[in-house]
N, C-alpha and C. Protein backbone atom coordinates (compact mmCIF):
# COMPACT_ATOMS: atom_id res chain seq x y z
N UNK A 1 -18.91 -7.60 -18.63
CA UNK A 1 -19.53 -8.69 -19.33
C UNK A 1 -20.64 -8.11 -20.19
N UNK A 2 -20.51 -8.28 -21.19
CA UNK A 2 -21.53 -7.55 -22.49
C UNK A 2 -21.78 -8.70 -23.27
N UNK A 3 -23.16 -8.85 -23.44
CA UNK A 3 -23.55 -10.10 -24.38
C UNK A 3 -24.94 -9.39 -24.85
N UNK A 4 -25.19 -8.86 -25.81
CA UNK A 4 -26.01 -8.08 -27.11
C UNK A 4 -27.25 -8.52 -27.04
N UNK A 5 -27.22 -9.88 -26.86
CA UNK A 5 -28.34 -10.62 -27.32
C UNK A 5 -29.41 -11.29 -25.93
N UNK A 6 -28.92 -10.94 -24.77
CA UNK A 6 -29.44 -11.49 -23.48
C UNK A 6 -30.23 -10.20 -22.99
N UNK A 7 -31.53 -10.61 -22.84
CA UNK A 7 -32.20 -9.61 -22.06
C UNK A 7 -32.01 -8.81 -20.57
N UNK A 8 -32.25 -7.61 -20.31
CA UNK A 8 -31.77 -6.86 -19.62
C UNK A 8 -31.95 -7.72 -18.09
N UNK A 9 -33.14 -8.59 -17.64
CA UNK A 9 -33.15 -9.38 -17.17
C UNK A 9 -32.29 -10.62 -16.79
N UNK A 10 -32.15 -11.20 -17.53
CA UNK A 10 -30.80 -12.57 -17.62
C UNK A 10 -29.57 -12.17 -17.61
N UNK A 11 -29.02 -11.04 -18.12
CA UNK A 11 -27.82 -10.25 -17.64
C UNK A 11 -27.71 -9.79 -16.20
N UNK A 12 -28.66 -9.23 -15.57
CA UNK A 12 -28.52 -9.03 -14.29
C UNK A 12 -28.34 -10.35 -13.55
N UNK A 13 -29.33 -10.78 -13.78
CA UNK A 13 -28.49 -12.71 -13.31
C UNK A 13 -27.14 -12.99 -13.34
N UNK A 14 -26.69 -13.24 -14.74
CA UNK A 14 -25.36 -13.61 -15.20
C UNK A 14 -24.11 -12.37 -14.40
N UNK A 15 -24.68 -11.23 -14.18
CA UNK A 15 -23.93 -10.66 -13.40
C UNK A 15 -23.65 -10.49 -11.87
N UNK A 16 -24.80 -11.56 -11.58
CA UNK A 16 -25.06 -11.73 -9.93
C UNK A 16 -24.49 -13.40 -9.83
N UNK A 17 -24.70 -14.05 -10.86
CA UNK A 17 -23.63 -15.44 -10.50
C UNK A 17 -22.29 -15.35 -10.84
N UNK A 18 -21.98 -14.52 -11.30
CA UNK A 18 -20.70 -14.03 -11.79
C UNK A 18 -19.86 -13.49 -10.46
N UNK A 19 -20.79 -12.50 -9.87
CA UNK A 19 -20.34 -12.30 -8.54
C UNK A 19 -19.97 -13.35 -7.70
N UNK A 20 -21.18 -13.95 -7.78
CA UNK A 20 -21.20 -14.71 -6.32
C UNK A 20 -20.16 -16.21 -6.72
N UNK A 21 -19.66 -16.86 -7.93
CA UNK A 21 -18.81 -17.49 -7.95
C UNK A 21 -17.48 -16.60 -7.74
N UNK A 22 -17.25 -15.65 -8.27
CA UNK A 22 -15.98 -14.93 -7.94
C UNK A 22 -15.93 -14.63 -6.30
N UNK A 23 -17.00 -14.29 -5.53
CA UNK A 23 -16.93 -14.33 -3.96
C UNK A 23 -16.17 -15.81 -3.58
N UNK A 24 -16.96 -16.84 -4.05
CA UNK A 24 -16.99 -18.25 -3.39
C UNK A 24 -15.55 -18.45 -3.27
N UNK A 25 -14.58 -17.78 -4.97
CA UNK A 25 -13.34 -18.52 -5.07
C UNK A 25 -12.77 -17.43 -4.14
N UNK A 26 -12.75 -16.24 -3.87
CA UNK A 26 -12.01 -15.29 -2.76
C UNK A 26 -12.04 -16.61 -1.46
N UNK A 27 -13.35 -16.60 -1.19
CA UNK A 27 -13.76 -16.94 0.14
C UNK A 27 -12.95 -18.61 0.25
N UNK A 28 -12.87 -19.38 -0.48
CA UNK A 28 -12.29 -20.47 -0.29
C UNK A 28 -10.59 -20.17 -0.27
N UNK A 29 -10.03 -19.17 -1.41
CA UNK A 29 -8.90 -18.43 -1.24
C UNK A 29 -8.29 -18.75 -0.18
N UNK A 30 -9.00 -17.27 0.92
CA UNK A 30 -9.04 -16.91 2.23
C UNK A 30 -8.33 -18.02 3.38
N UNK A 31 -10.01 -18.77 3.21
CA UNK A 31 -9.86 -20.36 3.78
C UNK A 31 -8.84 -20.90 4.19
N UNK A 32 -8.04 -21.02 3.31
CA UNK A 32 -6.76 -21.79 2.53
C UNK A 32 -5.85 -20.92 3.58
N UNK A 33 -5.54 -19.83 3.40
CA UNK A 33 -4.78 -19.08 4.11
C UNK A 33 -5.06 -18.79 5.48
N UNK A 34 -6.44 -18.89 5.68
CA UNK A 34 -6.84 -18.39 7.85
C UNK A 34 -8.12 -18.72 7.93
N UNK A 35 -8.48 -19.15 8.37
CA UNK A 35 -10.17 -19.74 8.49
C UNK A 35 -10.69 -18.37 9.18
N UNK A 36 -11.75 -17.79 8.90
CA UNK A 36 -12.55 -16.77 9.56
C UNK A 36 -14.00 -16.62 8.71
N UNK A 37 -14.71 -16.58 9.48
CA UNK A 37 -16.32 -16.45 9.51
C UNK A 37 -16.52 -15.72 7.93
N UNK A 38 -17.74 -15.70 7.62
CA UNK A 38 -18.22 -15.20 6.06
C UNK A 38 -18.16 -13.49 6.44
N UNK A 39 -18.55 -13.26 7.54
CA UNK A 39 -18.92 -11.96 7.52
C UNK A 39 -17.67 -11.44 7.31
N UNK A 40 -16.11 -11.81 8.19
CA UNK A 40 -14.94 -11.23 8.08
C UNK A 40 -14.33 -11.38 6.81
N UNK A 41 -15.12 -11.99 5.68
CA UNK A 41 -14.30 -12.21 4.78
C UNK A 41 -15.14 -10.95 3.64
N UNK A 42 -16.45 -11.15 3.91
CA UNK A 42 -16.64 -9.89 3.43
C UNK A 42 -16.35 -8.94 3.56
N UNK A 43 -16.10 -8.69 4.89
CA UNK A 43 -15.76 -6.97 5.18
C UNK A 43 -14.19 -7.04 4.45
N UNK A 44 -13.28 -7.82 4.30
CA UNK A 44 -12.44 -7.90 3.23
C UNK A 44 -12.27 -7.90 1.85
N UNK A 45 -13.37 -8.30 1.50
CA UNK A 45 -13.60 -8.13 -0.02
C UNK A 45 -14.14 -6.28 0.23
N UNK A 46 -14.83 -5.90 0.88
CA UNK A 46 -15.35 -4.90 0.47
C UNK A 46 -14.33 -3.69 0.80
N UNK A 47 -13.66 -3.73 1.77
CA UNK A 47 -12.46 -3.32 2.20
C UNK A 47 -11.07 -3.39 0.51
N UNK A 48 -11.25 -4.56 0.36
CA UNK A 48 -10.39 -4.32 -0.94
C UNK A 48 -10.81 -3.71 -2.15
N UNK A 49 -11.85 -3.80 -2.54
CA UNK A 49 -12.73 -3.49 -3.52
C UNK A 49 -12.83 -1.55 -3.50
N UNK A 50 -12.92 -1.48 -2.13
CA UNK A 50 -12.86 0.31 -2.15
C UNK A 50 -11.33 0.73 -2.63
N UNK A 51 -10.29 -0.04 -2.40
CA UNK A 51 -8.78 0.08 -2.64
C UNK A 51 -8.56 -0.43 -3.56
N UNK A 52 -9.23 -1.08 -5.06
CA UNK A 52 -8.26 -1.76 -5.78
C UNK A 52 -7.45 -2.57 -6.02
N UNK A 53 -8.03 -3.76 -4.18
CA UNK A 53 -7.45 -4.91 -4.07
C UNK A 53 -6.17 -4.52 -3.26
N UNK A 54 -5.73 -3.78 -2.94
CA UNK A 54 -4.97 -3.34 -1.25
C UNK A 54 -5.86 -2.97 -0.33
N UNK A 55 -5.31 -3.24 0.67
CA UNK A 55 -5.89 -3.11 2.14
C UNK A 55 -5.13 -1.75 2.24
N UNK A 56 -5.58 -0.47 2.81
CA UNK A 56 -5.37 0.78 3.14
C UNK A 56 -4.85 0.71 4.32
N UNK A 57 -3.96 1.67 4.75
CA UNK A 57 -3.03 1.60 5.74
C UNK A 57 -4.19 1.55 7.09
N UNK A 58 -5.26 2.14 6.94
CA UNK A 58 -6.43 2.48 7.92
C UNK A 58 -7.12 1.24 8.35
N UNK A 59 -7.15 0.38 7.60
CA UNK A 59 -7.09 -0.80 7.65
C UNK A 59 -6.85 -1.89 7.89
N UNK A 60 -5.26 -1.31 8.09
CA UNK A 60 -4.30 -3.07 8.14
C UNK A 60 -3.81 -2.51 9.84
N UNK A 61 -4.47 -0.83 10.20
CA UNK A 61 -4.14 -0.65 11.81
C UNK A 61 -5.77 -0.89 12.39
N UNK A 62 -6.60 -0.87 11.61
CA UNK A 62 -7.76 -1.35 12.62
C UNK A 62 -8.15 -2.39 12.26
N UNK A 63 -9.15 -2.87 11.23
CA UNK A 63 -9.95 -4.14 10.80
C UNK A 63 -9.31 -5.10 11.06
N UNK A 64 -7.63 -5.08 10.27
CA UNK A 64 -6.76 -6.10 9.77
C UNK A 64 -5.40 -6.08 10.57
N UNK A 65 -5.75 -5.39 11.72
CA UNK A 65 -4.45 -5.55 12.71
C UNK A 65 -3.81 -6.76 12.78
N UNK A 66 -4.92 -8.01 13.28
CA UNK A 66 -4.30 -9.05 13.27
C UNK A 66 -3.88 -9.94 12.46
N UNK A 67 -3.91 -9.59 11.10
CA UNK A 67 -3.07 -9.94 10.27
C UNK A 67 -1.59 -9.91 10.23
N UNK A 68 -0.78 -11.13 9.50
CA UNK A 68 0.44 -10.79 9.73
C UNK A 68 0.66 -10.41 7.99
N UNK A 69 1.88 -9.52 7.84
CA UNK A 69 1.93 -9.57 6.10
C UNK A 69 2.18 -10.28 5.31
N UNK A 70 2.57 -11.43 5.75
CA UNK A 70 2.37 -12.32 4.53
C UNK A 70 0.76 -13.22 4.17
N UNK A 71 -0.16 -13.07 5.61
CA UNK A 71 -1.17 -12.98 5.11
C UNK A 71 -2.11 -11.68 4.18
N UNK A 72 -1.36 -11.03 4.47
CA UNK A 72 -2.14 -9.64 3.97
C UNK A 72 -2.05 -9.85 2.71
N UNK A 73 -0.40 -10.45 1.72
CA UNK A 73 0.10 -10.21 0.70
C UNK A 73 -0.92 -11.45 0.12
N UNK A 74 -1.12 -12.57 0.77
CA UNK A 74 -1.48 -13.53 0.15
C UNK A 74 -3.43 -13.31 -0.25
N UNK A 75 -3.80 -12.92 0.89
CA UNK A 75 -5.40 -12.23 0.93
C UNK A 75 -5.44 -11.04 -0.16
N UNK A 76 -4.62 -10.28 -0.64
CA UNK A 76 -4.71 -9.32 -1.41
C UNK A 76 -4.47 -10.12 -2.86
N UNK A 77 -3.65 -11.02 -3.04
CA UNK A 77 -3.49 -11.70 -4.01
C UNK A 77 -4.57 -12.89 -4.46
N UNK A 78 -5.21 -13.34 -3.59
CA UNK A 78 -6.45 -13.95 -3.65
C UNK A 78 -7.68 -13.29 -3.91
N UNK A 79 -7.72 -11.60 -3.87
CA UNK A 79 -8.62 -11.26 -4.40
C UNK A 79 -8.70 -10.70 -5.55
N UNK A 80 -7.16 -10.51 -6.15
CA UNK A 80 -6.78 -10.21 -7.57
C UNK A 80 -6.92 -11.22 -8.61
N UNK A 81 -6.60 -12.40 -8.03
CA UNK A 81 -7.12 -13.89 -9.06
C UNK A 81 -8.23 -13.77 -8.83
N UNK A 82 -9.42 -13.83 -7.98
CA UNK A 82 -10.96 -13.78 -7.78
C UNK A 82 -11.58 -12.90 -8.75
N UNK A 83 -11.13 -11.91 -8.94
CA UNK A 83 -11.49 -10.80 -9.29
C UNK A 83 -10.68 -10.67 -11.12
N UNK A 84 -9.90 -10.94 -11.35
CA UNK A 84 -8.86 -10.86 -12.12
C UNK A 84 -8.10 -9.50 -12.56
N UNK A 85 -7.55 -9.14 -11.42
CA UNK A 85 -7.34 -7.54 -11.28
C UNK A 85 -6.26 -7.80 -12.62
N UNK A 86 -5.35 -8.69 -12.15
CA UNK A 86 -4.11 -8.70 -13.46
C UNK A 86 -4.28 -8.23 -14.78
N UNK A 87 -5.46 -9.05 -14.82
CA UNK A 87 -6.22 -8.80 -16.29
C UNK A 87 -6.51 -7.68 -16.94
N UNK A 88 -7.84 -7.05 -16.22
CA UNK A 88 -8.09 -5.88 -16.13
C UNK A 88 -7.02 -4.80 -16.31
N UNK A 89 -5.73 -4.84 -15.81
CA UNK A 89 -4.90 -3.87 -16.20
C UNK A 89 -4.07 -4.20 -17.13
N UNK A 90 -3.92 -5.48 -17.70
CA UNK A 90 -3.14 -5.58 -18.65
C UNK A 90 -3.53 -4.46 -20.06
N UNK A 91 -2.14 -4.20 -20.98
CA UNK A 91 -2.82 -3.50 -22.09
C UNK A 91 -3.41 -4.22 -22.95
């Protein structure tokens, strides 16, 4: 997000509500798919975020054991719309 004309100040804002609505829509995502506490949903975002929006095999045998894969597929896909990974790689 680049806007020329917003002080170095109000950009750091706009980049911290930017976050935190893109969290909210993961986290309601989530919701939708398995109800679990804020903290477990973070350690999922941050967990995806080190991967590129997959869960690492290290991952889906410890943190995310109890996941089944079609939640995995759907939680990984909820953080690619959150996030707009699609986008980002499009050319």
């Amino acid at each position: 997000m680049f806007t020329p004309t917003c002080p170095h100040g109000q950009l750091s804002l706009l980049r911290e509500i930017d976050h935190i609505t893109r969290y909210a829509r993961f986290k309601s995502s989530t919701d939708e798919i398995l109800e679990m506490p804020a903290r477990t949903v973070d350690l999922l975002r941050r967990l995806l975020e080190q991967e590129d929006g997959k869960l690492s095999k290290r991952a889906l045998r410890k943190e995310c054991s109890a996941l089944t894969e079609e939640e995995v597929t759907l939680i990984e896909a909820a953080y690619a719309e959150a996030w707009d990974l699609d986008q980002e790689n499009d050319p």
